[in-house]
PDB file of N, CA and C in Angstrom:
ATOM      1  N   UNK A   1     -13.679  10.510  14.841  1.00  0.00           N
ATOM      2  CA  UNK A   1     -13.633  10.385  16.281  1.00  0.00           C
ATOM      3  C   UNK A   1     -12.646   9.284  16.654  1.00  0.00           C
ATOM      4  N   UNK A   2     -11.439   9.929  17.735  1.00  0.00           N
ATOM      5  CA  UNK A   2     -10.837   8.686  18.310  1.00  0.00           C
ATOM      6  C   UNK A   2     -11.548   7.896  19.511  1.00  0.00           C
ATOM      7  N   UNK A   3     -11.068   7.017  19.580  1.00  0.00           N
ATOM      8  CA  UNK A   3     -10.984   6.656  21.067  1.00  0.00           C
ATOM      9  C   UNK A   3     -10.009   5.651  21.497  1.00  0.00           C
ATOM     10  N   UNK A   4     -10.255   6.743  23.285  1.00  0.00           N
ATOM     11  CA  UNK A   4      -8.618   6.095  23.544  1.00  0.00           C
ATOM     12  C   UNK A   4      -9.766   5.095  25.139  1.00  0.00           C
ATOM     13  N   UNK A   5      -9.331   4.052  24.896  1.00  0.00           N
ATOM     14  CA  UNK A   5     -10.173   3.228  26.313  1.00  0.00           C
ATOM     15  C   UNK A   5      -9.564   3.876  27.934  1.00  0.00           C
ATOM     16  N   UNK A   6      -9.918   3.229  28.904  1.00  0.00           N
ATOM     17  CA  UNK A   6      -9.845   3.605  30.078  1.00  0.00           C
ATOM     18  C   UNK A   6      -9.214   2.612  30.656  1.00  0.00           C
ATOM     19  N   UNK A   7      -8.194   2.945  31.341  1.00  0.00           N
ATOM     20  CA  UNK A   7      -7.996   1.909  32.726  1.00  0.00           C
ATOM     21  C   UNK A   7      -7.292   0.790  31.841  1.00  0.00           C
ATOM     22  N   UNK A   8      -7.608  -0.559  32.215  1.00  0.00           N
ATOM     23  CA  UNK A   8      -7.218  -1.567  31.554  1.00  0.00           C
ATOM     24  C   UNK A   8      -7.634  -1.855  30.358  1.00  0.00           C
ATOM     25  N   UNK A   9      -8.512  -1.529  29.642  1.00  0.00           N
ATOM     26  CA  UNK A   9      -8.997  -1.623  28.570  1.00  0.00           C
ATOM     27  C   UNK A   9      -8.712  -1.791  26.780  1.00  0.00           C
ATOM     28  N   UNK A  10      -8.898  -2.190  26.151  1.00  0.00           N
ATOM     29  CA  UNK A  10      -8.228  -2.211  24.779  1.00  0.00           C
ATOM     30  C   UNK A  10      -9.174  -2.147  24.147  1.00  0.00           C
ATOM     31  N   UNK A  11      -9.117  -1.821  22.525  1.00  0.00           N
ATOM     32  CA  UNK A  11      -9.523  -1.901  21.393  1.00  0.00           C
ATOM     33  C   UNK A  11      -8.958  -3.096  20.640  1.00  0.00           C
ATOM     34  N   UNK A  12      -9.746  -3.734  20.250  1.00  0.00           N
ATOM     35  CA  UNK A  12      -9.317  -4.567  18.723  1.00  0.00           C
ATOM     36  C   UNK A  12     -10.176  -4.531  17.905  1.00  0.00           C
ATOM     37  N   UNK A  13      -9.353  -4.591  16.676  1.00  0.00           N
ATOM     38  CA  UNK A  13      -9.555  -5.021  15.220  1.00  0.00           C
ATOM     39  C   UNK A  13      -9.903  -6.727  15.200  1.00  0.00           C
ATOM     40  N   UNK A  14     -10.990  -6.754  14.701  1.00  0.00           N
ATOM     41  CA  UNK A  14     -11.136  -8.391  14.229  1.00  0.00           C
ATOM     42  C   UNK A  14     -10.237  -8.667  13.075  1.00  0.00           C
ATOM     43  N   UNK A  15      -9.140  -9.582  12.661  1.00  0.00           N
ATOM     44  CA  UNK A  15      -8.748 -10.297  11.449  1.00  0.00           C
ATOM     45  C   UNK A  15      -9.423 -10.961  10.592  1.00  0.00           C
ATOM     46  N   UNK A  16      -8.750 -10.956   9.454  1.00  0.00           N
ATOM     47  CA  UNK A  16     -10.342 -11.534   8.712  1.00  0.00           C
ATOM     48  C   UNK A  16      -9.517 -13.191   8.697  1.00  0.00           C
ATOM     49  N   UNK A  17     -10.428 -14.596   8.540  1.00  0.00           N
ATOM     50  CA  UNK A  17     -10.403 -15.406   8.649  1.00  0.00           C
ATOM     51  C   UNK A  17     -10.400 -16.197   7.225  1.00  0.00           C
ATOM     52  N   UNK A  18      -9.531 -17.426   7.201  1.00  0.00           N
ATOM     53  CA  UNK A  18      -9.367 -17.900   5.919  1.00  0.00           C
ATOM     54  C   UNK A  18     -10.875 -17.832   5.609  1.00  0.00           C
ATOM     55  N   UNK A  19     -11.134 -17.704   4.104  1.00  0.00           N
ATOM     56  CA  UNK A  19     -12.348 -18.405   3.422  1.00  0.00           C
ATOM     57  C   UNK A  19     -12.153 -20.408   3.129  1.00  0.00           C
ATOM     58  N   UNK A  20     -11.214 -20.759   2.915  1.00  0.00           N
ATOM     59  CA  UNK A  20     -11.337 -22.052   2.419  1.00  0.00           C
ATOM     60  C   UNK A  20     -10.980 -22.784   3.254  1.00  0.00           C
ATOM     61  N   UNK A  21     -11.462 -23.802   3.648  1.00  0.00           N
ATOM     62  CA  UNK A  21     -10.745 -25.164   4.386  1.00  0.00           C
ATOM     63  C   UNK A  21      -9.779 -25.794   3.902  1.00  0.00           C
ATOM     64  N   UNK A  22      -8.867 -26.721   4.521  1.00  0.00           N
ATOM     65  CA  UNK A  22      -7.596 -27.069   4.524  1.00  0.00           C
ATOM     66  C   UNK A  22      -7.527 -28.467   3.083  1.00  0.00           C
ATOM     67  N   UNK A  23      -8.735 -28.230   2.808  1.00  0.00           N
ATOM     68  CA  UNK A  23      -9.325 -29.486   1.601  1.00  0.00           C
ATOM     69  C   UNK A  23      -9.552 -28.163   0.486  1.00  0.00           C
ATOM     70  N   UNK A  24      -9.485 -27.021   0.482  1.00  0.00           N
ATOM     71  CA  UNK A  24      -9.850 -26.440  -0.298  1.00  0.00           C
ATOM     72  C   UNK A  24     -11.565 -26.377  -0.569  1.00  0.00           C
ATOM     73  N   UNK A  25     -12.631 -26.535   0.202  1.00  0.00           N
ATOM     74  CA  UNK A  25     -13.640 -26.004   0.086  1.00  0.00           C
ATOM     75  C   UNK A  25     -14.118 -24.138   0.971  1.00  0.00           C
ATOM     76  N   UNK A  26     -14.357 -24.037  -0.060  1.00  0.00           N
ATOM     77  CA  UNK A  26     -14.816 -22.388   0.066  1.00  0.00           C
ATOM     78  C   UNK A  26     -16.391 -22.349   1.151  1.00  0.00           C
ATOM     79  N   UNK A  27     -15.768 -21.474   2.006  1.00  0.00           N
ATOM     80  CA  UNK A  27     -16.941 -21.543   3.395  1.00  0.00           C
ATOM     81  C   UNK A  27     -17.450 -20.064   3.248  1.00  0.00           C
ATOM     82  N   UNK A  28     -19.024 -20.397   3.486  1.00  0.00           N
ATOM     83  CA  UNK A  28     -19.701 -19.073   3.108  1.00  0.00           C
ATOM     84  C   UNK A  28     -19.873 -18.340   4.354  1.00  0.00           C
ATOM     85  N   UNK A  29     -20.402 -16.513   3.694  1.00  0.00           N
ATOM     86  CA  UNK A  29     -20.254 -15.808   5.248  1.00  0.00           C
ATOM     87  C   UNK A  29     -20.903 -16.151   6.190  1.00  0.00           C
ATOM     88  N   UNK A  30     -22.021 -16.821   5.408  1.00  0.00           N
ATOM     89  CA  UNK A  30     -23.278 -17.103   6.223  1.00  0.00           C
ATOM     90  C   UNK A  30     -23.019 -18.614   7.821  1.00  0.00           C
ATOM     91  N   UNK A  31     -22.070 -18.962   7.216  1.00  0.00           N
ATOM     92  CA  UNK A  31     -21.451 -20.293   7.967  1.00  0.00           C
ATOM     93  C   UNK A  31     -20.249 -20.054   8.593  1.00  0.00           C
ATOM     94  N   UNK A  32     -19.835 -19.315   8.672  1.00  0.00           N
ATOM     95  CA  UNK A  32     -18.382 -18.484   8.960  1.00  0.00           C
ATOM     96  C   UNK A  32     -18.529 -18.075  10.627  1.00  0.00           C
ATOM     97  N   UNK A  33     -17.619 -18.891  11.414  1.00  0.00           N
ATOM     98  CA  UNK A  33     -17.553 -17.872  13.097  1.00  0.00           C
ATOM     99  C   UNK A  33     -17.159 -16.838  12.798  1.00  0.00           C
ATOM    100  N   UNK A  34     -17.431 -16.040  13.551  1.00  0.00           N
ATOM    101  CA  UNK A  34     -16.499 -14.751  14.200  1.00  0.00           C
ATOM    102  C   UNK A  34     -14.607 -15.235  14.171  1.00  0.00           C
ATOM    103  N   UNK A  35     -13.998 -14.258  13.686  1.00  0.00           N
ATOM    104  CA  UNK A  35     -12.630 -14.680  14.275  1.00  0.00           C
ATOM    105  C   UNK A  35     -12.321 -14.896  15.871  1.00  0.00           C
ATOM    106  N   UNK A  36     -11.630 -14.913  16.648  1.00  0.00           N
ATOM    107  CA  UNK A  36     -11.087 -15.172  17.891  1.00  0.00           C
ATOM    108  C   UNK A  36      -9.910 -14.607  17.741  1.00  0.00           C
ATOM    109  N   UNK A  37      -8.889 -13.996  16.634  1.00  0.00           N
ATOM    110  CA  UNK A  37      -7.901 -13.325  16.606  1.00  0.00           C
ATOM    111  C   UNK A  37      -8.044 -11.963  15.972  1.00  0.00           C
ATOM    112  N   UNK A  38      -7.478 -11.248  16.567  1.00  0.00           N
ATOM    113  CA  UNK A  38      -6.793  -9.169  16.031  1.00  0.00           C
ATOM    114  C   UNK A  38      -6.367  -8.254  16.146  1.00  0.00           C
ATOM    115  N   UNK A  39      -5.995  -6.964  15.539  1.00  0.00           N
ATOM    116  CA  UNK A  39      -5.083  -6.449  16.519  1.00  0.00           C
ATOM    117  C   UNK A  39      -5.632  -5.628  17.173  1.00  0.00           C
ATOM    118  N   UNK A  40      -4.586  -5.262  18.012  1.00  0.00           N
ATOM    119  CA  UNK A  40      -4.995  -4.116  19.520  1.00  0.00           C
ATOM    120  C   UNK A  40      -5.018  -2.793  18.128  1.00  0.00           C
ATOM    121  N   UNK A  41      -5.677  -1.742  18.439  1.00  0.00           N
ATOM    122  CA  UNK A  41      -5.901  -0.239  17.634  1.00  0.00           C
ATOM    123  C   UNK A  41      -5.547   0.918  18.942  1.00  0.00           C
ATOM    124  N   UNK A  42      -5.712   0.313  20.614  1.00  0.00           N
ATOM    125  CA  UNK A  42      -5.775   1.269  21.078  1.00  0.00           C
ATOM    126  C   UNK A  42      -5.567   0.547  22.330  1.00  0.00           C
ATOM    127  N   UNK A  43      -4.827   1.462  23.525  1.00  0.00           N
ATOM    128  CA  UNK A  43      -4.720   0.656  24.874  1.00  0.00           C
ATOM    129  C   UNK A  43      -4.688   1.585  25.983  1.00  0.00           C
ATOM    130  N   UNK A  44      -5.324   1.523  26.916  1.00  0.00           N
ATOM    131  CA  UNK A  44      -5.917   2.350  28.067  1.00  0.00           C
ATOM    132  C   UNK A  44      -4.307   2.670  29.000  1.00  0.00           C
ATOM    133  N   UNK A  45      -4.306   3.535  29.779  1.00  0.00           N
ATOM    134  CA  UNK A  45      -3.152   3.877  30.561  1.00  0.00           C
ATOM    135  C   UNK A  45      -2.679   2.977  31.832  1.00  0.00           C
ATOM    136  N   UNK A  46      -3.486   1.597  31.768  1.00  0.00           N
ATOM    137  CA  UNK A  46      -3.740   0.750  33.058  1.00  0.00           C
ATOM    138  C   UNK A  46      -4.029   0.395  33.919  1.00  0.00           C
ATOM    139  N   UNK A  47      -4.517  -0.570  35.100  1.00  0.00           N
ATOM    140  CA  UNK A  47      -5.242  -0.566  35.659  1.00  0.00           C
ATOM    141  C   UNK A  47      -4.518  -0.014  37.155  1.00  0.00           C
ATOM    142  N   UNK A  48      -5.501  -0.482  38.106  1.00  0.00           N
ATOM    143  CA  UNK A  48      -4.924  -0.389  39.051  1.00  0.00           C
ATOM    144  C   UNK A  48      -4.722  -1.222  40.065  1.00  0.00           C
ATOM    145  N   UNK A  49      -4.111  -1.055  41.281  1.00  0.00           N
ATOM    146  CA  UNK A  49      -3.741  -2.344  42.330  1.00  0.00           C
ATOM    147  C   UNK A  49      -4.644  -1.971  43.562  1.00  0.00           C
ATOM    148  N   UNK A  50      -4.381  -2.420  44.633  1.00  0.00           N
ATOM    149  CA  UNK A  50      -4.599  -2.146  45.594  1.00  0.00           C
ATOM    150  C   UNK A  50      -4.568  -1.070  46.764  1.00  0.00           C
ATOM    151  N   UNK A  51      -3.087  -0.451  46.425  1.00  0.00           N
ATOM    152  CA  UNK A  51      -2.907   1.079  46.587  1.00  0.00           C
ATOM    153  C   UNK A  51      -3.157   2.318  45.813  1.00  0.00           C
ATOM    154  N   UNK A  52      -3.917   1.966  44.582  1.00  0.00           N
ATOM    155  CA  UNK A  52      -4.198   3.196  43.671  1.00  0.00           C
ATOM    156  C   UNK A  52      -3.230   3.071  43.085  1.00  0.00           C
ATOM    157  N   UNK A  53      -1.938   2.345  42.975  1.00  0.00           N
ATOM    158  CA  UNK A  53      -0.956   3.054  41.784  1.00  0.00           C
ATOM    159  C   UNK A  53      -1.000   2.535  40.328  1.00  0.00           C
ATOM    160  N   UNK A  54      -1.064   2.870  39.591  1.00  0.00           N
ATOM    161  CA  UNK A  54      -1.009   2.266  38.065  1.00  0.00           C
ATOM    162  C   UNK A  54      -0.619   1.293  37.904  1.00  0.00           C
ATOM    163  N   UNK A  55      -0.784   0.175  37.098  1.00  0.00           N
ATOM    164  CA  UNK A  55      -0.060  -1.143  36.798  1.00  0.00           C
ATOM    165  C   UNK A  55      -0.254  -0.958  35.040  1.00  0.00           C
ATOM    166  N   UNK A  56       1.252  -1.263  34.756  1.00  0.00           N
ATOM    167  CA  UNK A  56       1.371  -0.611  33.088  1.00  0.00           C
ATOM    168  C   UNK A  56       0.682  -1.884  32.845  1.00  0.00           C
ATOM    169  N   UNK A  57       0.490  -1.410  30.891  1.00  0.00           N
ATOM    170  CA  UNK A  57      -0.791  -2.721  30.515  1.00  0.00           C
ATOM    171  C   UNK A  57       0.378  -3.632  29.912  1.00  0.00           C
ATOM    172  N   UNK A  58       0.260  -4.562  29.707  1.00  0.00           N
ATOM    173  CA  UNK A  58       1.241  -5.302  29.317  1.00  0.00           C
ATOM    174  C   UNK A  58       1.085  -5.870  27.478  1.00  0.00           C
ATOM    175  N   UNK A  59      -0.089  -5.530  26.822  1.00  0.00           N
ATOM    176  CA  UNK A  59      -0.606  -4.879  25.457  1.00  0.00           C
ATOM    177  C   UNK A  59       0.228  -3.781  24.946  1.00  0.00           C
ATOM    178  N   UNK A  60       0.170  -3.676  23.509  1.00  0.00           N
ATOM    179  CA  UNK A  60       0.712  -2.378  22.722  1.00  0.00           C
ATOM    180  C   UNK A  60      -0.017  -2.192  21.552  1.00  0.00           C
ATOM    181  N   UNK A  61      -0.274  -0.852  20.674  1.00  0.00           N
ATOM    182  CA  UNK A  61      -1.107  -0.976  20.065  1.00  0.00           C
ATOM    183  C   UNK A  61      -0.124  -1.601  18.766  1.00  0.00           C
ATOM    184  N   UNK A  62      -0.713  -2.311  17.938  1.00  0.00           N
ATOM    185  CA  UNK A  62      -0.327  -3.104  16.941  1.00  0.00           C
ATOM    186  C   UNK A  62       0.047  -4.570  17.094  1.00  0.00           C
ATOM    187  N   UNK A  63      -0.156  -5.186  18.358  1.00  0.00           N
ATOM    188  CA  UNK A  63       0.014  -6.384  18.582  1.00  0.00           C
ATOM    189  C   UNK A  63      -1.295  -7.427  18.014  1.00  0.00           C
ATOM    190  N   UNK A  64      -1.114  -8.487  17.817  1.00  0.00           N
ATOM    191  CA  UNK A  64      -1.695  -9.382  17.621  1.00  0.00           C
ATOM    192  C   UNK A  64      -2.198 -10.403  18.443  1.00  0.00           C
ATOM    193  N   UNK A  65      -3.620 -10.706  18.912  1.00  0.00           N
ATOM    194  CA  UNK A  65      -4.258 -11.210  20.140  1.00  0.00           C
ATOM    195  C   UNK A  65      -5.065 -12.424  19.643  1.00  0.00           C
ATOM    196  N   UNK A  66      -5.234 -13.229  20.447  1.00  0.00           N
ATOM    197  CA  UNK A  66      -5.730 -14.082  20.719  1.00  0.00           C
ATOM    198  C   UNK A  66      -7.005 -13.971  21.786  1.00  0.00           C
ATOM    199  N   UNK A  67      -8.483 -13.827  21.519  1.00  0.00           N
ATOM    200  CA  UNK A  67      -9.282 -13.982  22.727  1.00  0.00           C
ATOM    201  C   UNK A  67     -10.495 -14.715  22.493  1.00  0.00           C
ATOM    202  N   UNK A  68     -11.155 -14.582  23.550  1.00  0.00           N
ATOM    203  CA  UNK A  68     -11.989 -15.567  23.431  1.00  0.00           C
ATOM    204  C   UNK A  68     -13.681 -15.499  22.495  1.00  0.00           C
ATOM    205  N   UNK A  69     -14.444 -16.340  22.424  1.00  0.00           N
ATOM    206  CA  UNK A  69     -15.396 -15.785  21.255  1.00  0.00           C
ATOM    207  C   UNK A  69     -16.689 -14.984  21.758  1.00  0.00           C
ATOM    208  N   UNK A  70     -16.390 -14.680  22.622  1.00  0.00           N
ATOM    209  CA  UNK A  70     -17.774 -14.367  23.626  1.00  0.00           C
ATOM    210  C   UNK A  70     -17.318 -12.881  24.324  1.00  0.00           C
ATOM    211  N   UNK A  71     -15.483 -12.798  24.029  1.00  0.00           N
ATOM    212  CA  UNK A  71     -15.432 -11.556  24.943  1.00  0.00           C
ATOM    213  C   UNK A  71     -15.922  -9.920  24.518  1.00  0.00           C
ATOM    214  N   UNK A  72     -15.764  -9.192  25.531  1.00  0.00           N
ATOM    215  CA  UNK A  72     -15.738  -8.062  25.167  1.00  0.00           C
ATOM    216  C   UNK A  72     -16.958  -7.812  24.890  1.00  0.00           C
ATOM    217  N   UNK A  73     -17.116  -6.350  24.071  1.00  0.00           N
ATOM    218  CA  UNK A  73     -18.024  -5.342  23.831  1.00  0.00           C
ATOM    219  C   UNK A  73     -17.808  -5.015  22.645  1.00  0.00           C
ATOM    220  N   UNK A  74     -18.877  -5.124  21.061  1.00  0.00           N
ATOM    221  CA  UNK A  74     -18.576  -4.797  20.130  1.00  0.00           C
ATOM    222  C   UNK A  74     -19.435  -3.562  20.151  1.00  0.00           C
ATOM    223  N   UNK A  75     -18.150  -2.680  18.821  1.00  0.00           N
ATOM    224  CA  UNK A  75     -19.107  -1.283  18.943  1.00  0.00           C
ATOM    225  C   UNK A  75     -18.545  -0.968  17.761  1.00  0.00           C
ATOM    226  N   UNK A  76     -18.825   0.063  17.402  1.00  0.00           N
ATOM    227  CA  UNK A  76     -18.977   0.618  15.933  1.00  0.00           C
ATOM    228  C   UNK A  76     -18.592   1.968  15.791  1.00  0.00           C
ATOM    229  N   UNK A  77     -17.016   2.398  15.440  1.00  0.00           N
ATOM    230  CA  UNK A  77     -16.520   4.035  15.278  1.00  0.00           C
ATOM    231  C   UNK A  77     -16.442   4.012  13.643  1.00  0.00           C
ATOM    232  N   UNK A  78     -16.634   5.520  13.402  1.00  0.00           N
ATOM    233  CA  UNK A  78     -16.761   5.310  12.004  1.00  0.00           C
ATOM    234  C   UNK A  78     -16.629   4.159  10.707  1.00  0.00           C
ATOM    235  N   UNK A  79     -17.711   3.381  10.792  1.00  0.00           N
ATOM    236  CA  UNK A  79     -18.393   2.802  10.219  1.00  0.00           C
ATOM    237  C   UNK A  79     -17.254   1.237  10.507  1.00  0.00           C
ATOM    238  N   UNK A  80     -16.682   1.277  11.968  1.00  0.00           N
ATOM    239  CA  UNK A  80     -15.424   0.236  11.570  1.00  0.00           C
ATOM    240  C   UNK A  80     -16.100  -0.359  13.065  1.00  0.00           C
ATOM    241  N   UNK A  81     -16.019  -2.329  12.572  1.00  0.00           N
ATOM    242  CA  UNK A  81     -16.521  -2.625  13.733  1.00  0.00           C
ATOM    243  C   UNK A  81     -15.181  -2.863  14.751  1.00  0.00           C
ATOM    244  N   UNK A  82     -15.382  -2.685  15.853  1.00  0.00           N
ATOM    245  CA  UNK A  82     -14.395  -2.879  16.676  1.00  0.00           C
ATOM    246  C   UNK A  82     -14.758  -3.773  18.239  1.00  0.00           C
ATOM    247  N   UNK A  83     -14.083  -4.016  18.948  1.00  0.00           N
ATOM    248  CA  UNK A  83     -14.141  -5.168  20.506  1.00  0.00           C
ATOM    249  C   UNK A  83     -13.656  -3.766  21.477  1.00  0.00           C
ATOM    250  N   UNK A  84     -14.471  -3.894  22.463  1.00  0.00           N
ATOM    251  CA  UNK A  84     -13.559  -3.103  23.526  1.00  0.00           C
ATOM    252  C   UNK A  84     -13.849  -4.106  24.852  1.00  0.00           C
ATOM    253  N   UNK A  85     -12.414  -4.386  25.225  1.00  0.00           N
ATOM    254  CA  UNK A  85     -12.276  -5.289  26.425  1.00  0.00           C
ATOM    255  C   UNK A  85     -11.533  -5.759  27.502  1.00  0.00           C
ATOM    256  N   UNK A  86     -11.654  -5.877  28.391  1.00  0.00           N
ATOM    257  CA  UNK A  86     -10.261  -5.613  29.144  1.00  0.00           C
ATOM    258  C   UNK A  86      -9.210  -6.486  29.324  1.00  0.00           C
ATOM    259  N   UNK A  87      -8.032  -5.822  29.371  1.00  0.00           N
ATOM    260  CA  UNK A  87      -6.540  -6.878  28.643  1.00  0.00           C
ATOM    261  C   UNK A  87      -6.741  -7.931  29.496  1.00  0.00           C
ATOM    262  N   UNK A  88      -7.740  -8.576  30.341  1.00  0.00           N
ATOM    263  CA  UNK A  88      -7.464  -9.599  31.033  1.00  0.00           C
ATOM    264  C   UNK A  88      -8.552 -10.620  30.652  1.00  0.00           C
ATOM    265  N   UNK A  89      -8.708 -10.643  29.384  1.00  0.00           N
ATOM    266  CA  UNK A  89      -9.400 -11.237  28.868  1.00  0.00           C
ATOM    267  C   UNK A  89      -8.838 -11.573  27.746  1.00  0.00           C
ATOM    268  N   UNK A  90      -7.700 -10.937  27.063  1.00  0.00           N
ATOM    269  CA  UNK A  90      -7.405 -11.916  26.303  1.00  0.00           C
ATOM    270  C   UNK A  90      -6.363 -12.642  26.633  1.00  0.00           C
ATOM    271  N   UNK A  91      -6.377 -13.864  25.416  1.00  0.00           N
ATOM    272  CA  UNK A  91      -5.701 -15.014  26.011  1.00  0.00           C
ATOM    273  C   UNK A  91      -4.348 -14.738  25.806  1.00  0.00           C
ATOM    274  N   UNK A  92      -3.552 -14.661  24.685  1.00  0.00           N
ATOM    275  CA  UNK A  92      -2.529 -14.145  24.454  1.00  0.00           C
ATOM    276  C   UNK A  92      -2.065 -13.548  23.104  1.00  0.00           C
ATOM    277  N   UNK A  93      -0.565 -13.176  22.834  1.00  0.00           N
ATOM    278  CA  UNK A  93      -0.003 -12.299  21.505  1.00  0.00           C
ATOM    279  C   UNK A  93       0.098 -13.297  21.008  1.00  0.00           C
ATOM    280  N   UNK A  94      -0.417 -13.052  19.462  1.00  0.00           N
ATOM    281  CA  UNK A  94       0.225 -13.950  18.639  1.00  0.00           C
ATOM    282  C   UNK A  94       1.672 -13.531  18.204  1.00  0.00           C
ATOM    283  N   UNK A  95       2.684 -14.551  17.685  1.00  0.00           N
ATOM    284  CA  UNK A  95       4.031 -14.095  17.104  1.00  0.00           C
ATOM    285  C   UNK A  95       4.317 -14.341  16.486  1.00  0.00           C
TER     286      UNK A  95
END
């Protein structure tokens, strides 16, 4: 099953996050945040303005994001966890 989001909306991929600290100690899953960075998988056709007309998303799929740790909606497509949330929530591309 695909899915393609709505409106302003995106998909991301979580990145996976170093295991070791910058001292070289190894951090377990159990102690481990959530990432805050990943990529877009999927991006809605855009939102809209005030007159109904489309406003393109300014996202692409394969970009690299920055958002926040609380955003979005996690959900689960074949067996892959994923964020669905709207591009105005994240903070920015990584480069």
């Amino acid at each position: 099953m695909n899915l393609k989001p709505l409106l302003d909306r995106v998909v991301i991929k979580r990145l996976a996050e170093e295991n070791k600290t910058a001292g070289g100690l190894i951090i377990p899953d159990t102690a481990k945040e959530k990432p805050s960075t990943g990529e877009v998988v999927a991006v809605g056709p855009g939102g809209r303005d005030e007159d109904g007309k489309t406003v393109a998303m300014t996202l692409k799929v394969g970009d690299k994001v920055l958002f926040g740790k609380w955003s979005g909606t996690e959900i689960k497509i074949n067996g892959e966890d994923l964020i669905i949330m709207k591009e105005s929530e994240v903070f920015g591309i990584l480069e």
